[in-house]
Protein backbone atom coordinates (compact mmCIF):
# COMPACT_ATOMS: atom_id res chain seq x y z
CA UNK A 1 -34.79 3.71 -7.08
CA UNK A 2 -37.39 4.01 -9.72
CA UNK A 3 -35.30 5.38 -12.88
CA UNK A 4 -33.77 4.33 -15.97
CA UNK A 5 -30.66 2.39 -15.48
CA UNK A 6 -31.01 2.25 -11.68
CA UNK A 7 -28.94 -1.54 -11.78
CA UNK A 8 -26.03 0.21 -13.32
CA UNK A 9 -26.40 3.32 -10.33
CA UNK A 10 -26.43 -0.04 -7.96
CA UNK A 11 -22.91 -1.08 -9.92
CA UNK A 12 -21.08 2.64 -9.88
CA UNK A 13 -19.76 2.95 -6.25
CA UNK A 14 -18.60 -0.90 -5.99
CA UNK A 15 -16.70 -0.31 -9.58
CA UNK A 16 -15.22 2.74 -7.96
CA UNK A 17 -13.80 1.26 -4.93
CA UNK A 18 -12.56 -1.76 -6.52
CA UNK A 19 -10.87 0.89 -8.95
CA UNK A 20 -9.09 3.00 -6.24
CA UNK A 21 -8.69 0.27 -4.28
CA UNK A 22 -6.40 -1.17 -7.48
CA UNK A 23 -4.68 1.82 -7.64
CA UNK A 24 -3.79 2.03 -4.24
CA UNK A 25 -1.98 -1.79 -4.93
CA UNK A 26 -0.65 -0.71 -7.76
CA UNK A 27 1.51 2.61 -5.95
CA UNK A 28 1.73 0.17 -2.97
CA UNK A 29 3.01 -2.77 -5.46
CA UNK A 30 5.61 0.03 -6.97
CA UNK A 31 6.99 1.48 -3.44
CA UNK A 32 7.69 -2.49 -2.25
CA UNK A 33 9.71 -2.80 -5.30
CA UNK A 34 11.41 0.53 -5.39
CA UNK A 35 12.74 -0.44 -1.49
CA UNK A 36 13.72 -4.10 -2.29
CA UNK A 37 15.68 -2.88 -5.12
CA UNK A 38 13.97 -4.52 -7.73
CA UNK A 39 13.49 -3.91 -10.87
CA UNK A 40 9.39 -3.56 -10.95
CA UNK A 41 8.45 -3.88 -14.86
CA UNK A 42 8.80 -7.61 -15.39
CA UNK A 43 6.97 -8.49 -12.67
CA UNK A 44 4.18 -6.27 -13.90
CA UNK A 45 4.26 -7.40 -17.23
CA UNK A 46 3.65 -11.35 -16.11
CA UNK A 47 1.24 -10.16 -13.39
CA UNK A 48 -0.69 -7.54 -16.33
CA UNK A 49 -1.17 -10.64 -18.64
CA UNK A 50 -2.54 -12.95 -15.92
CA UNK A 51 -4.70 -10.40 -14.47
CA UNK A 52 -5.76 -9.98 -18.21
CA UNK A 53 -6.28 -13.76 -19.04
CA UNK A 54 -8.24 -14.98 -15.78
CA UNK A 55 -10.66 -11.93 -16.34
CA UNK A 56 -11.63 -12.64 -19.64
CA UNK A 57 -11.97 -16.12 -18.64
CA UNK A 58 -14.21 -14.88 -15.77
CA UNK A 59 -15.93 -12.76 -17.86
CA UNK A 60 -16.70 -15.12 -20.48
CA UNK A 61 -18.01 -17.35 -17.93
CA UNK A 62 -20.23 -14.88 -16.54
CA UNK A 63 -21.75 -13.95 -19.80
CA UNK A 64 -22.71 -17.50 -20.29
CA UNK A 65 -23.84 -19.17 -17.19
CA UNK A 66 -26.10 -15.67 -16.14
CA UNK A 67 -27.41 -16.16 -19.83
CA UNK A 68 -28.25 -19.44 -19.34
CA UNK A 69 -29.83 -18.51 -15.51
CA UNK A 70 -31.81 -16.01 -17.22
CA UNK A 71 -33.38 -17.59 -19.98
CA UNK A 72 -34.19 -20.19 -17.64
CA UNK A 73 -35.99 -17.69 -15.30
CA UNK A 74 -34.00 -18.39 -12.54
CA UNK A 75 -33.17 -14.35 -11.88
CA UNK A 76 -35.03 -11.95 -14.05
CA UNK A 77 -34.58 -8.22 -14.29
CA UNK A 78 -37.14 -5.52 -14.30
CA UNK A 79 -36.67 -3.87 -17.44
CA UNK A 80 -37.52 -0.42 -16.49
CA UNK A 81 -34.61 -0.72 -14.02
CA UNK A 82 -32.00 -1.63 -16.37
CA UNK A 83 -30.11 0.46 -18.81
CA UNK A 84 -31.41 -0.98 -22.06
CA UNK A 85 -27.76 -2.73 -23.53
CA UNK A 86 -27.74 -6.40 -23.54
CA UNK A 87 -25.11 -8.78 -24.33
CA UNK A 88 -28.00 -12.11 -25.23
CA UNK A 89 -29.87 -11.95 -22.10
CA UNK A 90 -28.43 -10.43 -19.55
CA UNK A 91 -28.06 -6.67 -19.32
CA UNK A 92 -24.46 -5.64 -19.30
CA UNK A 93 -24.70 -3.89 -15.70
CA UNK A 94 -24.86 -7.67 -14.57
CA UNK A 95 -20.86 -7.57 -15.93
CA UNK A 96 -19.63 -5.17 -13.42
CA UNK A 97 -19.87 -7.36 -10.23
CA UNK A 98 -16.90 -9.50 -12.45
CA UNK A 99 -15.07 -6.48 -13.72
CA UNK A 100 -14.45 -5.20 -9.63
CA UNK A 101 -13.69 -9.04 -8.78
CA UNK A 102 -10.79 -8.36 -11.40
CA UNK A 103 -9.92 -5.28 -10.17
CA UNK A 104 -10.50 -6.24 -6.49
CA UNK A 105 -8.93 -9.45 -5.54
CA UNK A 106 -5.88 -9.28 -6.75
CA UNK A 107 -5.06 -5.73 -5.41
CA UNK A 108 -6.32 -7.41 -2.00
CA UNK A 109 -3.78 -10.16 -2.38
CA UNK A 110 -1.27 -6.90 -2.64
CA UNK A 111 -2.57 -4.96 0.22
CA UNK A 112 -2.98 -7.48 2.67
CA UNK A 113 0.39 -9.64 1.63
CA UNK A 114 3.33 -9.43 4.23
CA UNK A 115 6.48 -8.39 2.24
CA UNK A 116 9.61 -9.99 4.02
CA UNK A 117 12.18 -7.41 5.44
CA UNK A 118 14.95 -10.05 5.48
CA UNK A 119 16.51 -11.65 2.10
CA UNK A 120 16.21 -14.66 1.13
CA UNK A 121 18.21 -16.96 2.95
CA UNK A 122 20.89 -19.30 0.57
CA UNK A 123 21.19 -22.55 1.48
CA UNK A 124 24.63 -23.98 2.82
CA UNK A 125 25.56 -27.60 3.35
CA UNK A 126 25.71 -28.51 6.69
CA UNK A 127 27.08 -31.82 7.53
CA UNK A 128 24.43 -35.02 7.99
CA UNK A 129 23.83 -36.64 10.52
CA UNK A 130 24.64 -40.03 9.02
CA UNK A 131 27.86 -38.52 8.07
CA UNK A 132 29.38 -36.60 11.08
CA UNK A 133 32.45 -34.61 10.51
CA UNK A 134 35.91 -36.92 11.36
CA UNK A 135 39.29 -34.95 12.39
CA UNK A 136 42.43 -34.62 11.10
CA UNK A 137 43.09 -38.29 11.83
CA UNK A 138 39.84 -39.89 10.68
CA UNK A 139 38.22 -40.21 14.02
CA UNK A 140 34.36 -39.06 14.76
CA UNK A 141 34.07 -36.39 17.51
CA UNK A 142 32.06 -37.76 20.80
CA UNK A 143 29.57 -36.45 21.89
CA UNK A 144 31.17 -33.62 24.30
CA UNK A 145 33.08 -32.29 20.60
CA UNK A 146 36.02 -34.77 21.40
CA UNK A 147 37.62 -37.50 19.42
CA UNK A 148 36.60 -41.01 20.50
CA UNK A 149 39.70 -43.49 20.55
């Protein structure tokens, strides 16, 4: 791959799985809901703003550690193989490895997650052990379920 921009050609197919592949969590994510009964928007909402917060934290953090790797000529880039748009030194094809991590691992978590078919269980008090259960007349039960004299 000799032409102009070939880095970003490298990035196209990966962005487009990790997009379909968040799509198909999303429907997937939607369906699990619809059958549990649940209502699906809060739960979108919260997840939507975390998904939103950790990637611009991730992409902030890319931005300035592969700066700082490429001004210290750890990686460099051949210039006639990148599209031309920069953000300080890196090109901004270097950006799209985070942008399908975004995308990608948390519609993974969705895919590959085991919904439970039973509900959640609700706790009931069973007696303790230090405390066994004592009849009508105060006595403990033996050990065969009958009252010891």
């Amino acid at each position: 791959m000799s032409s102009h921009a070939a880095y970003a050609l490298l990035a196209v197919p990966f962005l487009a799985v990790a997009v379909v592949v968040a799509v198909v969590a999303g429907l997937v994510a939607a369906r699990r809901a619809r059958t549990a009964g649940r209502p699906s928007a809060p739960g979108r909402r919260v997840t939507l703003v975390s998904g939103v917060i950790a990637g611009v934290a991730l992409l902030v953090m890319t931005m300035v550690f592969d700066n700082v790797i490429v001004t210290l000529r750890v990686v460099a880039y051949d210039p006639s193989l990148i599209s031309g748009a920069k953000i300080g030194a890196i090109p901004i094809e270097d950006l799209a490895y985070s942008i399908g991590a975004v995308l990608l691992l948390p519609a993974l978590w969705v895919l590959l997650d085991r919904p439970s078919t039973a509900p959640p269980a609700h706790p009931t008090r069973s007696p303790s052990p230090e405390h066994p259960t004592r009849d009508a007349h105060g006595a403990r039960p033996s050990a065969e379920g009958e009252p010891t004299p």
